[in-house]
C-alpha atoms as a PDB file:
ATOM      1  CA  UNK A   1      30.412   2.546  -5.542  1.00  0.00           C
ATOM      2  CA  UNK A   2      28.022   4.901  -7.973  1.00  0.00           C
ATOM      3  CA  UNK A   3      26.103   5.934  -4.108  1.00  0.00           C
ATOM      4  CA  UNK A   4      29.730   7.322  -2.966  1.00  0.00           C
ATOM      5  CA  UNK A   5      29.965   8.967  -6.400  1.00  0.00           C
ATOM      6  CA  UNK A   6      26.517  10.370  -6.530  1.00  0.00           C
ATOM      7  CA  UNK A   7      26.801  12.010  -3.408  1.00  0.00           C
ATOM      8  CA  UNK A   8      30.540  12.958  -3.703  1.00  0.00           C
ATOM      9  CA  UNK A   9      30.640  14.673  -6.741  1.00  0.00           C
ATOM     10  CA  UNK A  10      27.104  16.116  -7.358  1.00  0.00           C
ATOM     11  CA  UNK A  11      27.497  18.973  -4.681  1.00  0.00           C
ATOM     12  CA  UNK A  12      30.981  19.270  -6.647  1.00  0.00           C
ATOM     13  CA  UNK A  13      29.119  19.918 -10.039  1.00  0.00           C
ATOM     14  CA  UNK A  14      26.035  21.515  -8.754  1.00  0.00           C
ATOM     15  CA  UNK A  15      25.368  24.895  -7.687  1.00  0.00           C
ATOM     16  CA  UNK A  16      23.486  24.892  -4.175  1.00  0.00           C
ATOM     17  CA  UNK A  17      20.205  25.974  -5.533  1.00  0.00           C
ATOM     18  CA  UNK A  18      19.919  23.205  -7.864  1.00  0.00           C
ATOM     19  CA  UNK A  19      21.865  20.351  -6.208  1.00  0.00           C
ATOM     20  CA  UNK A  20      18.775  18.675  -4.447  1.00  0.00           C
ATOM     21  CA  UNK A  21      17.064  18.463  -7.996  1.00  0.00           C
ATOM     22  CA  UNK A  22      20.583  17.192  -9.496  1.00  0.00           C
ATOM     23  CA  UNK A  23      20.891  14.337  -6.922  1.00  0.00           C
ATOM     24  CA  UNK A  24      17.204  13.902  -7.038  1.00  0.00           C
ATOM     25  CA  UNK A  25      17.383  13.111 -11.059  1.00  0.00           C
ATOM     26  CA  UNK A  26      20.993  11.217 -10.817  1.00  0.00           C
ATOM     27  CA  UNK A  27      19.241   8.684  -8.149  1.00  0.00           C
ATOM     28  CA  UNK A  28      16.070   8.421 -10.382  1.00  0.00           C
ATOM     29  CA  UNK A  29      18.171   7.758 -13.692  1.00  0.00           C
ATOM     30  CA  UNK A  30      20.296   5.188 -11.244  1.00  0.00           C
ATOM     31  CA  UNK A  31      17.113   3.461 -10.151  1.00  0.00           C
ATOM     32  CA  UNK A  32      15.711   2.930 -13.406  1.00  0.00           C
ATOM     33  CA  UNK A  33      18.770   1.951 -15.115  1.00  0.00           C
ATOM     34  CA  UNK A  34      19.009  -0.724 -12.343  1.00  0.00           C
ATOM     35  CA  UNK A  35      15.497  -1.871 -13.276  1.00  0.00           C
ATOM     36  CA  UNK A  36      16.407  -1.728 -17.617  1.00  0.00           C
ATOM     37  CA  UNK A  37      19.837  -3.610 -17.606  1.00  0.00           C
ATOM     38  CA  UNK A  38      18.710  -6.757 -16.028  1.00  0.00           C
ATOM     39  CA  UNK A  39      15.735  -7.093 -18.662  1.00  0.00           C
ATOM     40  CA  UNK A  40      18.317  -5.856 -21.777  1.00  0.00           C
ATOM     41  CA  UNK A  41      21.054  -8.353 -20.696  1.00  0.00           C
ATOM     42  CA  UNK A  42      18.259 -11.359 -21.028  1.00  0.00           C
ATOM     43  CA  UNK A  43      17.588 -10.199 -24.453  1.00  0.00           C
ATOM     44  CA  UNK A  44      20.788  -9.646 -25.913  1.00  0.00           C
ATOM     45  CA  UNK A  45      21.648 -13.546 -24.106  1.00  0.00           C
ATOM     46  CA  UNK A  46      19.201 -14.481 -26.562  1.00  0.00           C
ATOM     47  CA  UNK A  47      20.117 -12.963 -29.411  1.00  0.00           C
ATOM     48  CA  UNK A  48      24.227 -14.597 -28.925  1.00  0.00           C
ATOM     49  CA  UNK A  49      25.995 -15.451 -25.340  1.00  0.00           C
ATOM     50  CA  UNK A  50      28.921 -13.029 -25.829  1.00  0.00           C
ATOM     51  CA  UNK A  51      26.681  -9.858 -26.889  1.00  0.00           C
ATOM     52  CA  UNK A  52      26.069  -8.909 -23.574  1.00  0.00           C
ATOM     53  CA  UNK A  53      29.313  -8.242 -22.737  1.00  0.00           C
ATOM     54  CA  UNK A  54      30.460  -6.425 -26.195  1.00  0.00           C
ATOM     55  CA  UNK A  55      27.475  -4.349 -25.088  1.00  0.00           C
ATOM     56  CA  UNK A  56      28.687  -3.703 -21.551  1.00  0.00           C
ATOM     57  CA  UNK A  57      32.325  -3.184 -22.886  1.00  0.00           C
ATOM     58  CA  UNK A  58      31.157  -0.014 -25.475  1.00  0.00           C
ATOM     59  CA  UNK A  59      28.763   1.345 -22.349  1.00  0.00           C
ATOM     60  CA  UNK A  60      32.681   1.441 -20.041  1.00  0.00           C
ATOM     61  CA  UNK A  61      34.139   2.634 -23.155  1.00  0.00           C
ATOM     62  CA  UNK A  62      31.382   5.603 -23.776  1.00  0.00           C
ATOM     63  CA  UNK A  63      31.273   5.957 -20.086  1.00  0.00           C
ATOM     64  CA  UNK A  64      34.900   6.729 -19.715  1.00  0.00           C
ATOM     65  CA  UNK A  65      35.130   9.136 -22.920  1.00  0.00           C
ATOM     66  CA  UNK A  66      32.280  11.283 -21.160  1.00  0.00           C
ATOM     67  CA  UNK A  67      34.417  11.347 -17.962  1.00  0.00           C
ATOM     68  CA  UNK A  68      37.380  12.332 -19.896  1.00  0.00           C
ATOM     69  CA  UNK A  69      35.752  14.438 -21.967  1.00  0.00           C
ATOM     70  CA  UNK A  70      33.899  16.185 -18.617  1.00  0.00           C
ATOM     71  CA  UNK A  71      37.459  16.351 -16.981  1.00  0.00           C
ATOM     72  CA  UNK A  72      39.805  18.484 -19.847  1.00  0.00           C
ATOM     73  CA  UNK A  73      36.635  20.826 -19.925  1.00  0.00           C
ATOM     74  CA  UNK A  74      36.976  20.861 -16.341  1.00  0.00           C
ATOM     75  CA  UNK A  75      40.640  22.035 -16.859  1.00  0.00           C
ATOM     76  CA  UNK A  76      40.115  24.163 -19.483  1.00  0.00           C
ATOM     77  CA  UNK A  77      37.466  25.942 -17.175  1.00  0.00           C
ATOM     78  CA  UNK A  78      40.058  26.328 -14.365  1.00  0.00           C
ATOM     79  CA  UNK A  79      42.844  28.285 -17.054  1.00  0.00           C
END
C-alpha cells in the first residue's frame, strides 16, 4: 500500500526537478523505518504487552492529523 502511495503522490507534491531526490528520500525513510519498528515493538513488549499498540494507535493518530493538516493547506493553496 505505502509503494502505490509513494509513487502516486510524490510526482503530485514534487516539482520535476526535485522529484527523483523526493522519492529517493521517501523510499530511504520507508526502508529504515521498516528496519526500526520491528526492534521498537520488542522493546516496548517488554516494557507491558498492550504498549505496543497504544504506541501504534498515537503513530495512526499523528499520521492522520499530518494528512489532514497537509490536505486543508492543500485547499487553502487552491483558493
Amino acid at each position: 500500500m505505502m509503494w502505490a502511495v509513494l509513487y502516486g503522490w510524490t510526482p503530485e507534491i514534487f516539482g520535476t526537478k526535485v522529484w527523483g531526490m523526493a522519492c529517493g528520500i521517501t523510499s530511504a525513510l520507508s526502508r529504515i523505518g521498516g528496519m526500526i519498528t520491528p526492534m521498537f515493538g520488542g522493546m516496548l513488549l517488554m516494557i507491558d504487552r498492550s504498549l505496543p499498540v497504544y504506541a501504534s494507535t498515537m503513530v495512526f493518530v499523528f499520521a492522520g492529523f499530518c494528512v489532514f493538516v497537509g490536505f486543508c493547506m492543500l485547499m487553502l493553496k487552491k483558493r
